[in-house]
C-alpha atoms as a PDB file:
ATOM      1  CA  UNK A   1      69.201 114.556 114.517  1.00  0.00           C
ATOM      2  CA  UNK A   2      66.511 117.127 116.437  1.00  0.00           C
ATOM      3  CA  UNK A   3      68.363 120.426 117.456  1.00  0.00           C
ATOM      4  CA  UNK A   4      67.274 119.961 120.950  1.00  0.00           C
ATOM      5  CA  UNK A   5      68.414 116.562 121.147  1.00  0.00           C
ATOM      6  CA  UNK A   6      71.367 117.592 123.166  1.00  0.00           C
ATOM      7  CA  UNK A   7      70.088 120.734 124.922  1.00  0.00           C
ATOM      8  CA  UNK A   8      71.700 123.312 127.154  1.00  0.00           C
ATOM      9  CA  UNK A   9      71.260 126.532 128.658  1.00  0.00           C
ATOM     10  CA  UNK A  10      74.792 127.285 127.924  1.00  0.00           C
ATOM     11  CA  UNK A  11      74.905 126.763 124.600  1.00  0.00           C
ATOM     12  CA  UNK A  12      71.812 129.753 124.287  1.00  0.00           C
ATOM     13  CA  UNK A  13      73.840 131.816 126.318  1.00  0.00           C
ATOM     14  CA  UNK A  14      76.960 131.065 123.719  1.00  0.00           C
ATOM     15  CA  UNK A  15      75.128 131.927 120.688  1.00  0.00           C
ATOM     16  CA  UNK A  16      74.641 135.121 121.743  1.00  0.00           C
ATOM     17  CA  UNK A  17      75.084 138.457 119.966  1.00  0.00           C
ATOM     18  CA  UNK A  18      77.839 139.910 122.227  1.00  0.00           C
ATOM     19  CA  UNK A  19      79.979 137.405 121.382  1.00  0.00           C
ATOM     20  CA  UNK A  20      81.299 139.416 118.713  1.00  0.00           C
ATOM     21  CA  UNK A  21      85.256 138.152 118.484  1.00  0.00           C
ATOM     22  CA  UNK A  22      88.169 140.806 117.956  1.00  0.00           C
ATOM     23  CA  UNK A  23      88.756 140.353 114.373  1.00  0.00           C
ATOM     24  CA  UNK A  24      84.981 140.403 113.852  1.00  0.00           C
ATOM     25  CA  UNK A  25      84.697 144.193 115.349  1.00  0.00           C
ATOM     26  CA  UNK A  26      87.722 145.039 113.243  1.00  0.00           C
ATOM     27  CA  UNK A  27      86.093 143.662 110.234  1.00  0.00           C
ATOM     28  CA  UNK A  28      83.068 145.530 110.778  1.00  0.00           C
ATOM     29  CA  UNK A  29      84.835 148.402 111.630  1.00  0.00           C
ATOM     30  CA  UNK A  30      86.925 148.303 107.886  1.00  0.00           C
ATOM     31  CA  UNK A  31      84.420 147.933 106.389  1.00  0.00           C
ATOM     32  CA  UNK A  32      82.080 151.188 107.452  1.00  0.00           C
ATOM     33  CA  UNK A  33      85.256 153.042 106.592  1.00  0.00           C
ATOM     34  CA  UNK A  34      84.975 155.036 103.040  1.00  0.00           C
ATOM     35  CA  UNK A  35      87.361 154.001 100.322  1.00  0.00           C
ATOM     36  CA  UNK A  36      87.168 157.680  98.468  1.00  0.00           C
ATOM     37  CA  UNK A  37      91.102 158.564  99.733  1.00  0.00           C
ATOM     38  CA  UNK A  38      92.229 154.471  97.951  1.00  0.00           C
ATOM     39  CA  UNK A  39      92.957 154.313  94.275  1.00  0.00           C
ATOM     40  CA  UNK A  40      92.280 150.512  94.178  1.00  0.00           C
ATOM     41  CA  UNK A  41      89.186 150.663  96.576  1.00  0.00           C
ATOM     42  CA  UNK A  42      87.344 148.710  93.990  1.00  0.00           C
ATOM     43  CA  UNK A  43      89.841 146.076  93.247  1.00  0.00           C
ATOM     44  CA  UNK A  44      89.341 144.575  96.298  1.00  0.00           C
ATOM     45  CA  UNK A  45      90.288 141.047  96.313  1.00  0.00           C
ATOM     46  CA  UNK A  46      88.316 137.765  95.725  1.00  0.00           C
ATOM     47  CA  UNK A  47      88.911 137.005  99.476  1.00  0.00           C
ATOM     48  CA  UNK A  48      87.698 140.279 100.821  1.00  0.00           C
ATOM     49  CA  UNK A  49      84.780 140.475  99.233  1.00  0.00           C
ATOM     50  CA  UNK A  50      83.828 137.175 100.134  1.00  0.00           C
ATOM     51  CA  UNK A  51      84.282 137.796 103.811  1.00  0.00           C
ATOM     52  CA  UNK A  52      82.414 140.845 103.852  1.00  0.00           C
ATOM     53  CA  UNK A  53      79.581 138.822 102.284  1.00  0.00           C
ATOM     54  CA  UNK A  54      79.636 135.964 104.743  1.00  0.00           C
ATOM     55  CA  UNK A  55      80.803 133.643 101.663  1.00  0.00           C
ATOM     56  CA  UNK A  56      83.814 131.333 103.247  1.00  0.00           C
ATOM     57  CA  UNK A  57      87.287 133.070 101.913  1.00  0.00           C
ATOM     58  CA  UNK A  58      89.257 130.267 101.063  1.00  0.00           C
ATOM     59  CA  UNK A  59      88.330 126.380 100.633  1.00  0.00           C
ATOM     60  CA  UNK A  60      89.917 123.666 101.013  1.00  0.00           C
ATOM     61  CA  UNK A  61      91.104 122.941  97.376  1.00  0.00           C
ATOM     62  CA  UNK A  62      92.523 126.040  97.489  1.00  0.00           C
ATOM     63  CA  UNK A  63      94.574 125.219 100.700  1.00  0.00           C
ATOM     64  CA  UNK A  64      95.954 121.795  99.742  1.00  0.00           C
ATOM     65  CA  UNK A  65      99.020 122.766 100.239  1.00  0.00           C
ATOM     66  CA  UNK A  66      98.743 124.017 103.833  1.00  0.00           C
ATOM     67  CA  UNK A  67      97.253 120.842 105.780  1.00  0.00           C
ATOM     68  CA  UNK A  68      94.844 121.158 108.648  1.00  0.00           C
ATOM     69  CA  UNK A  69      91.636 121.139 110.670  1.00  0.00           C
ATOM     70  CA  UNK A  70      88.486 122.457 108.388  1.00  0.00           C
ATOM     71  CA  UNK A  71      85.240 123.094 109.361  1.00  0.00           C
ATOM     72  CA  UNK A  72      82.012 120.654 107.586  1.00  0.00           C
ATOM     73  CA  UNK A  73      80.295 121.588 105.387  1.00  0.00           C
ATOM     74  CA  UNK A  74      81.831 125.276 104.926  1.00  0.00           C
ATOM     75  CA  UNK A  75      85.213 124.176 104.523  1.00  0.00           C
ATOM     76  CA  UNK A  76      86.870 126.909 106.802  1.00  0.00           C
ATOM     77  CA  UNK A  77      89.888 126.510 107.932  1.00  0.00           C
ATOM     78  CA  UNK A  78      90.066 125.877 112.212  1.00  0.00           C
ATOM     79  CA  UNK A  79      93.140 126.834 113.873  1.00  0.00           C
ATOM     80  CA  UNK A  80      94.117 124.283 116.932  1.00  0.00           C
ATOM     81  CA  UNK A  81      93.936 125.321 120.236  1.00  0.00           C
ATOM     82  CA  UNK A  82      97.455 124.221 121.869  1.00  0.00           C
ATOM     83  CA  UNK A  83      97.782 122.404 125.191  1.00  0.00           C
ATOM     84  CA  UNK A  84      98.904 125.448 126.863  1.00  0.00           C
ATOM     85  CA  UNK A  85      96.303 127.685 125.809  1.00  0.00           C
ATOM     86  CA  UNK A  86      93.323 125.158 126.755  1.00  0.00           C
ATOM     87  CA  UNK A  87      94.822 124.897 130.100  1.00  0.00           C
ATOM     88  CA  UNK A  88      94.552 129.011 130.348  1.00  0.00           C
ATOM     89  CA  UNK A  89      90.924 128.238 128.627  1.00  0.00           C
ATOM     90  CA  UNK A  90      89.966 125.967 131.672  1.00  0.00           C
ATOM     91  CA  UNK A  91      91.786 128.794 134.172  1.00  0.00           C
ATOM     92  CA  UNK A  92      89.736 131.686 132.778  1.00  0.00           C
ATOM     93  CA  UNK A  93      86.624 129.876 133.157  1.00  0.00           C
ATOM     94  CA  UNK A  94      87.054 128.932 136.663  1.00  0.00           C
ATOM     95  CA  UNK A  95      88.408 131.615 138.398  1.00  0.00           C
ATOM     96  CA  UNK A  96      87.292 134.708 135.770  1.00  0.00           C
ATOM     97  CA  UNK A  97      83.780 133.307 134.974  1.00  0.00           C
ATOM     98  CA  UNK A  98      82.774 131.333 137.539  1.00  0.00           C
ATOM     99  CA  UNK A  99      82.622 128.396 135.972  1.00  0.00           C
ATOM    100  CA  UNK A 100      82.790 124.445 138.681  1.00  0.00           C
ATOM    101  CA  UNK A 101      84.742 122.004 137.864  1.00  0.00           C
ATOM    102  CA  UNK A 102      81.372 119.700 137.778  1.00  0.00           C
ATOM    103  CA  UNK A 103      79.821 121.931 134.976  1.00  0.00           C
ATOM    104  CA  UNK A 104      82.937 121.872 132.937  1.00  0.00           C
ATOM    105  CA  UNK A 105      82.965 118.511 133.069  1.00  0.00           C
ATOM    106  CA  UNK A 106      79.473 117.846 132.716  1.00  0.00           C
ATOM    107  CA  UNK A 107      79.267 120.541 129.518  1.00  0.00           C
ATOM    108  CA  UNK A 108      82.613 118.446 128.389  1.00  0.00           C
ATOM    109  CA  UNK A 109      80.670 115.079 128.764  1.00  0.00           C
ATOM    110  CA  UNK A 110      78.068 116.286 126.383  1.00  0.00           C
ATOM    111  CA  UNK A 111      79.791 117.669 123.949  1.00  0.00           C
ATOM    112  CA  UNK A 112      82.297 114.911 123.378  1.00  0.00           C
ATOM    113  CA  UNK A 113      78.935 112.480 123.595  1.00  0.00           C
ATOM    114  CA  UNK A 114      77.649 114.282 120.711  1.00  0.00           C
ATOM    115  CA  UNK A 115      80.663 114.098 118.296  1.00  0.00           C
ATOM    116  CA  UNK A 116      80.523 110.097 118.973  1.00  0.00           C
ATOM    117  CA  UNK A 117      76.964 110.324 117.997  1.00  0.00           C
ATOM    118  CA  UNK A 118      77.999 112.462 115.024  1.00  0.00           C
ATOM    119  CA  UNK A 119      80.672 109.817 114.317  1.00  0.00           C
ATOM    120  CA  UNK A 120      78.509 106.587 114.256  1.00  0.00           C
ATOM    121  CA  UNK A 121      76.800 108.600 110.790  1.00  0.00           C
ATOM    122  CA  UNK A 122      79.862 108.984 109.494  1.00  0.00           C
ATOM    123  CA  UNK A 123      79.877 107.169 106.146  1.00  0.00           C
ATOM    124  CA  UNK A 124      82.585 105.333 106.657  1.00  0.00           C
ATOM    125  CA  UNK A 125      81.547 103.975 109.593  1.00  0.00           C
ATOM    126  CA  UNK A 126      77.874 102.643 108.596  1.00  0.00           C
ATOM    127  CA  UNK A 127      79.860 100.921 105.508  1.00  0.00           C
ATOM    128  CA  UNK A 128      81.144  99.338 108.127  1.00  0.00           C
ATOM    129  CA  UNK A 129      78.398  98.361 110.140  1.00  0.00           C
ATOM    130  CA  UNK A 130      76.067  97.998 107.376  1.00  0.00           C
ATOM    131  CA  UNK A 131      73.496 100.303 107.714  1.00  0.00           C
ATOM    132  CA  UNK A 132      73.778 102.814 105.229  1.00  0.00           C
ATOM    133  CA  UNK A 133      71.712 106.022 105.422  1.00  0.00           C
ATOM    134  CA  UNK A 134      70.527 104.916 108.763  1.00  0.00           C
ATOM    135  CA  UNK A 135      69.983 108.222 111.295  1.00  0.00           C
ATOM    136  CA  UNK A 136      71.279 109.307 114.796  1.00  0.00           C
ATOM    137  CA  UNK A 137      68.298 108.572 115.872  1.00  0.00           C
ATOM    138  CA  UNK A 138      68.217 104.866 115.612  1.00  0.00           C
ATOM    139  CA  UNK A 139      72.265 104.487 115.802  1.00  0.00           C
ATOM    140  CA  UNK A 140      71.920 102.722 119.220  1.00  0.00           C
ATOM    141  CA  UNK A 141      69.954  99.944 118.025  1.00  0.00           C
ATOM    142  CA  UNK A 142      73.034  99.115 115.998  1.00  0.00           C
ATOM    143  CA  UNK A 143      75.057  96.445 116.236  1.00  0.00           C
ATOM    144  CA  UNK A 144      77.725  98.956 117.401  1.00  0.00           C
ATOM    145  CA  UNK A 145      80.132  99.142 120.479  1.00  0.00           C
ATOM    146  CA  UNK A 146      81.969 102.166 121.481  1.00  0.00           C
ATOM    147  CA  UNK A 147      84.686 101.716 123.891  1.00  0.00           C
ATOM    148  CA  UNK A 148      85.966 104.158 126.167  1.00  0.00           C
ATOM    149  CA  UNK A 149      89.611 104.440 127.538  1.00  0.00           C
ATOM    150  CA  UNK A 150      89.780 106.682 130.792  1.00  0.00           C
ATOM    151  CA  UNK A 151      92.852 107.382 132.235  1.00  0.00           C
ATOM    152  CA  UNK A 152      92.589 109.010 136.282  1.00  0.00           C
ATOM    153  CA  UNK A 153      93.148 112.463 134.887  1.00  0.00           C
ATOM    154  CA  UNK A 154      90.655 115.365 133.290  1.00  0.00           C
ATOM    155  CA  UNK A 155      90.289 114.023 129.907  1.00  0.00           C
ATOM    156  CA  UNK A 156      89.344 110.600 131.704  1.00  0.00           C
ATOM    157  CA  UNK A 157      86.886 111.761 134.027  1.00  0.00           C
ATOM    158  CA  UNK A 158      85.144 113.827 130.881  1.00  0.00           C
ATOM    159  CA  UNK A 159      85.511 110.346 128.787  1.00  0.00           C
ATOM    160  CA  UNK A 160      83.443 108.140 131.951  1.00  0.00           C
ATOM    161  CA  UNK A 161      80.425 111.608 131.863  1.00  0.00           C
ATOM    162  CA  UNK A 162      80.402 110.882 128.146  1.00  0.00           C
ATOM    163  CA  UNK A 163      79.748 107.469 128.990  1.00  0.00           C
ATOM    164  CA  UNK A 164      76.940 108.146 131.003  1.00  0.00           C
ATOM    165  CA  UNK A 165      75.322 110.027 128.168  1.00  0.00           C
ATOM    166  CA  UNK A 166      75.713 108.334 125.831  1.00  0.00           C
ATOM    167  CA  UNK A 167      74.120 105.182 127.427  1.00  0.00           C
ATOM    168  CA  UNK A 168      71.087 107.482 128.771  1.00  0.00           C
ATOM    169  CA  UNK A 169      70.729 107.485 124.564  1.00  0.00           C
ATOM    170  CA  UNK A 170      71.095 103.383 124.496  1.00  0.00           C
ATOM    171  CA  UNK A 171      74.565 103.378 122.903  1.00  0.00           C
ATOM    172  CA  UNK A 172      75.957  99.779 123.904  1.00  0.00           C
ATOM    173  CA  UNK A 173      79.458 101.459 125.305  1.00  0.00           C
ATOM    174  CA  UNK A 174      82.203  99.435 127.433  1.00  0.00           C
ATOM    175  CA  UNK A 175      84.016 101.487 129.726  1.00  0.00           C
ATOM    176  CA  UNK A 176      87.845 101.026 130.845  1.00  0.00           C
ATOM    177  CA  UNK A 177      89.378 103.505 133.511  1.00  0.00           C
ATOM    178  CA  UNK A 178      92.944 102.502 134.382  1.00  0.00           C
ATOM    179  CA  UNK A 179      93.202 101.898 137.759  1.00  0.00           C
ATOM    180  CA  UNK A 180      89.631 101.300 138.646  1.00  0.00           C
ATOM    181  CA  UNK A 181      91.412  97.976 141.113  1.00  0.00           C
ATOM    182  CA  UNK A 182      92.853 100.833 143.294  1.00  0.00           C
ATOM    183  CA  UNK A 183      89.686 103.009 143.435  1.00  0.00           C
ATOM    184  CA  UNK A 184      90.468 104.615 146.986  1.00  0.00           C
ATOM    185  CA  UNK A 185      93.648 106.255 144.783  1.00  0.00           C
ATOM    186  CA  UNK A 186      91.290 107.591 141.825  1.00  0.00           C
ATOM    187  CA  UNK A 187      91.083 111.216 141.818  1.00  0.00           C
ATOM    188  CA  UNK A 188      88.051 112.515 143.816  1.00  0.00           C
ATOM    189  CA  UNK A 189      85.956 114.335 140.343  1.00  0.00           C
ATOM    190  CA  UNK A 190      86.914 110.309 138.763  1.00  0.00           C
ATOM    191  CA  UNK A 191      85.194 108.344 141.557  1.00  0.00           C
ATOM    192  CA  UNK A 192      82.203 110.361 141.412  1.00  0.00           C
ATOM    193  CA  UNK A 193      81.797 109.993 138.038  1.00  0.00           C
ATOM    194  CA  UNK A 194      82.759 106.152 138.245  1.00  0.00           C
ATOM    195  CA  UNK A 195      80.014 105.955 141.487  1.00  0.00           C
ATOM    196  CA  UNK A 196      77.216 108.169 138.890  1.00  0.00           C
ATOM    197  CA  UNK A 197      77.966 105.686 135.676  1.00  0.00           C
ATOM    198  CA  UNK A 198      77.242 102.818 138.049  1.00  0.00           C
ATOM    199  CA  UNK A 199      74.576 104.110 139.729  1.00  0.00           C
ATOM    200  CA  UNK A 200      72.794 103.987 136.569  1.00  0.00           C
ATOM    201  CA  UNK A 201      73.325 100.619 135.751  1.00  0.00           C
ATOM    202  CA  UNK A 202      76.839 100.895 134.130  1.00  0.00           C
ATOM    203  CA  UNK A 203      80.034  98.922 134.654  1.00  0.00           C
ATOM    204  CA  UNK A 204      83.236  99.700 135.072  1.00  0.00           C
ATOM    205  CA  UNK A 205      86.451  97.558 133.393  1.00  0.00           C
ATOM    206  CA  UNK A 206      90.093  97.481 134.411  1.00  0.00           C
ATOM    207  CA  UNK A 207      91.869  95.901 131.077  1.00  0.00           C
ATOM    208  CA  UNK A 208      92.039  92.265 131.665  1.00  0.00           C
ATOM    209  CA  UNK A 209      88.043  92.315 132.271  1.00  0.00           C
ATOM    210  CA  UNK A 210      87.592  94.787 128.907  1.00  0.00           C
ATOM    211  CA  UNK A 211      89.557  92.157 126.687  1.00  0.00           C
ATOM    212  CA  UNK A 212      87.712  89.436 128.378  1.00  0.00           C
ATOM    213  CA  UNK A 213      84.432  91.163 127.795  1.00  0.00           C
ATOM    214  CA  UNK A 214      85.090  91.645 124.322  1.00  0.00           C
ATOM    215  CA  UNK A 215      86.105  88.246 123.546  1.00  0.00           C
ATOM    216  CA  UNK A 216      82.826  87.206 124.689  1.00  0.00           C
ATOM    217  CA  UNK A 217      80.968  89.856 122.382  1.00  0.00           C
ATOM    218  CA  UNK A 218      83.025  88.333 119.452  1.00  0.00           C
ATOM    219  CA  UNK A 219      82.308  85.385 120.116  1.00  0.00           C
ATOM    220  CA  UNK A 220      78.208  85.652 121.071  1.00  0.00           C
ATOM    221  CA  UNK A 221      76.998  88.426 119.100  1.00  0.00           C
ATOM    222  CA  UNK A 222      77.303  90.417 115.926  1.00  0.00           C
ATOM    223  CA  UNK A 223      78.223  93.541 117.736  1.00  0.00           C
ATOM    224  CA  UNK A 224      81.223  95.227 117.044  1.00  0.00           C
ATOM    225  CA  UNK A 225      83.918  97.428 118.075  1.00  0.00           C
ATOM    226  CA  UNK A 226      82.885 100.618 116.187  1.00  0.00           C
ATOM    227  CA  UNK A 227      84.520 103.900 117.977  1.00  0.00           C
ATOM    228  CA  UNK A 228      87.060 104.178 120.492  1.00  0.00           C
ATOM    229  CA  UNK A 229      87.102 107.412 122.702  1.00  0.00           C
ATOM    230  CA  UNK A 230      90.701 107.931 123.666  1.00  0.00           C
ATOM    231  CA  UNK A 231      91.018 109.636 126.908  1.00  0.00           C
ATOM    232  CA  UNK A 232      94.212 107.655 128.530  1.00  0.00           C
ATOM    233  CA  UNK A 233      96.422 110.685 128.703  1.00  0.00           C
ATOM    234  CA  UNK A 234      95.095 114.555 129.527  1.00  0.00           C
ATOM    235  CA  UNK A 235      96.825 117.386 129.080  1.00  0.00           C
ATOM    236  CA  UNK A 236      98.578 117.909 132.483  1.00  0.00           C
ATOM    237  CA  UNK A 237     100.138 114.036 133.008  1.00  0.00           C
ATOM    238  CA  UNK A 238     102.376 112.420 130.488  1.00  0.00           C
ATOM    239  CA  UNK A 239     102.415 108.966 129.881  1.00  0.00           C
ATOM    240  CA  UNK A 240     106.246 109.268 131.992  1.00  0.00           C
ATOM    241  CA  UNK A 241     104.403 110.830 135.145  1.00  0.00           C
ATOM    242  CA  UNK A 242     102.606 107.313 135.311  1.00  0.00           C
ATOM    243  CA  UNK A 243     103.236 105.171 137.930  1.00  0.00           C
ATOM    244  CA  UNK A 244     104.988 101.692 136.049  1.00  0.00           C
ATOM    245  CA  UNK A 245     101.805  99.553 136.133  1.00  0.00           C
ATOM    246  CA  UNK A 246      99.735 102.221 134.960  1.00  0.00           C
ATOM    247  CA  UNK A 247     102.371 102.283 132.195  1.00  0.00           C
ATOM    248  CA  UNK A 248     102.174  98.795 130.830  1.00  0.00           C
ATOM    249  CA  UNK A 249      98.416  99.312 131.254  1.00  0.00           C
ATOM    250  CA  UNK A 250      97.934 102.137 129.168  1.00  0.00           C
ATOM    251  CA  UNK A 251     100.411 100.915 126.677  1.00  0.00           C
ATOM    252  CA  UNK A 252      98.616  97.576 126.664  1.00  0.00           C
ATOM    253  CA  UNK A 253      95.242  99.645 125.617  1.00  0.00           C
ATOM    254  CA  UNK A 254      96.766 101.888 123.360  1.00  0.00           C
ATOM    255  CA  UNK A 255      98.681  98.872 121.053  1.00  0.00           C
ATOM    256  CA  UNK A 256      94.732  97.102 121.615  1.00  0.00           C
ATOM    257  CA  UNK A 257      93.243 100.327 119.676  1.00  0.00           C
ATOM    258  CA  UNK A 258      95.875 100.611 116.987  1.00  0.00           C
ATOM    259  CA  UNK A 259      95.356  96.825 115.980  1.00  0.00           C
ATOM    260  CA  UNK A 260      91.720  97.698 115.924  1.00  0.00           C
ATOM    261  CA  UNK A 261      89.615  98.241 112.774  1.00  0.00           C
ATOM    262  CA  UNK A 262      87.768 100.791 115.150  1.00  0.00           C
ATOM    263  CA  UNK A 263      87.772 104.593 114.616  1.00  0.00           C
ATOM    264  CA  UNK A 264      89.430 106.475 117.297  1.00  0.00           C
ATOM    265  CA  UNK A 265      88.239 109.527 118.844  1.00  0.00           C
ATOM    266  CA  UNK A 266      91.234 111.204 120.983  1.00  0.00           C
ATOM    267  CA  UNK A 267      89.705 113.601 123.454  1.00  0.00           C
ATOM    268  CA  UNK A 268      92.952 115.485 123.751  1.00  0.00           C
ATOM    269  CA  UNK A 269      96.174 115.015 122.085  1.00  0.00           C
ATOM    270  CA  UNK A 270      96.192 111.326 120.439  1.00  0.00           C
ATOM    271  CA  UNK A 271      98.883 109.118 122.253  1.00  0.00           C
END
């Protein structure tokens, strides 16, 4: 895939040099230090001399025991951000930095458009579909389907600007937003997204029309369910806070994607 296939001028102003983290200025720091007054100064460890080299620490065979998120291909470890401290994320950016709501969701769109593009090359998957060693570039002339499920929260209305981009990029991609029948009660950000996605030639499901819609693919065309984006819950609404028919509806969706073969991608906290 091109570097500037999905192109911001955030992401130049991210890569930046000041964006030097704590432990980073305390590494560089240590290290300008002189080790005359240390005994062992030159017994440093392994690990220490690997980070001072840019060489990753630790991998991941040497952390079996402690499971987690790593980073591909340099096998560092990522620590999760928690609920809580993406919520004082979102905070900081809005009322510190300036940050809209539209641009985080926008920026939020993107990004979780191009880890479903990412996906669709994922081994795994094109066993699946077929087509191995086939590039990003021609994954939407697939016989793949990505489904999204939007509840009316944040994580939804980031899961329906995904949409959008990833059909600008001709990804065949069925949309669901629970409780697109009451659309007057959506949240304002959700039915401006919904009204953009449409305005661009895209459709909008409530469940009984997504099962119906897929039982027609089955049935008419080799095209398949490959990824489901998982955005029926966010981070501020439990699936309790729901009113009861949004319930059965989400719980309705959410037994449809464990049955299916699908990959899931859960753009918060999987249900």
């Amino acid at each position: 895939m091109a570097n500037d296939f999905w192109d911001s001028e955030t992401d130049d102003a991210a890569l930046g040099p000041e964006r030097l983290s704590g432990r980073d200025v305390r590494s560089s720091q240590s290290m300008r230090r002189t080790d005359s007054n240390r005994p062992n100064a030159g017994k440093r460890s392994q690990s220490r001399k690997a980070s001072a080299s840019g060489i990753p620490p630790t991998s991941r065979a040497n952390l079996a025991s402690q499971p987690g998120f790593y980073l591909v291909p340099s096998q560092r470890r990522a620590e999760p951000v928690s609920a809580l401290q993406m919520l004082n994320l979102e905070n900081i950016a809005a009322n510190e930095i300036g940050l809209t709501e539209d641009m985080m969701t926008e920026n939020a769109g993107r990004g979780i458009a191009e880890v479903a593009v990412a996906a669709l090359c994922d081994p795994a998957i094109q066993i699946r579909l077929g087509a191995g060693g086939i590039s990003a570039s021609a994954i939407s002339h697939t016989s793949s389907i990505i489904v999204v499920l939007a509840g009316n929260n944040k994580s939804g209305i980031r899961a329906v600007a995904a949409a959008r981009h990833l059909g600008n990029k001709g990804v065949n991609v069925l949309v669901c937003v629970v409780g697109i029948e009451r659309e007057r009660d959506l949240l304002e950000d959700m039915r401006q997204q919904v009204r953009i996605f449409k305005n661009l030639g895209g459709r909008i499901h409530n469940k009984i029309e997504l099962f119906e819609q897929l039982r027609k693919t089955s049935h008419s065309s080799s095209a398949t369910v490959t990824l489901i984006i998982d955005a029926l819950l966010g981070l501020a609404i439990s699936f309790e806070e729901l009113r009861t028919g949004d319930q059965a509806t989400v719980y309705e969706l959410i037994e449809w994607a464990n049955r299916n073969e699908a990959f899931t991608l859960a753009v918060d906290v999987p249900p």
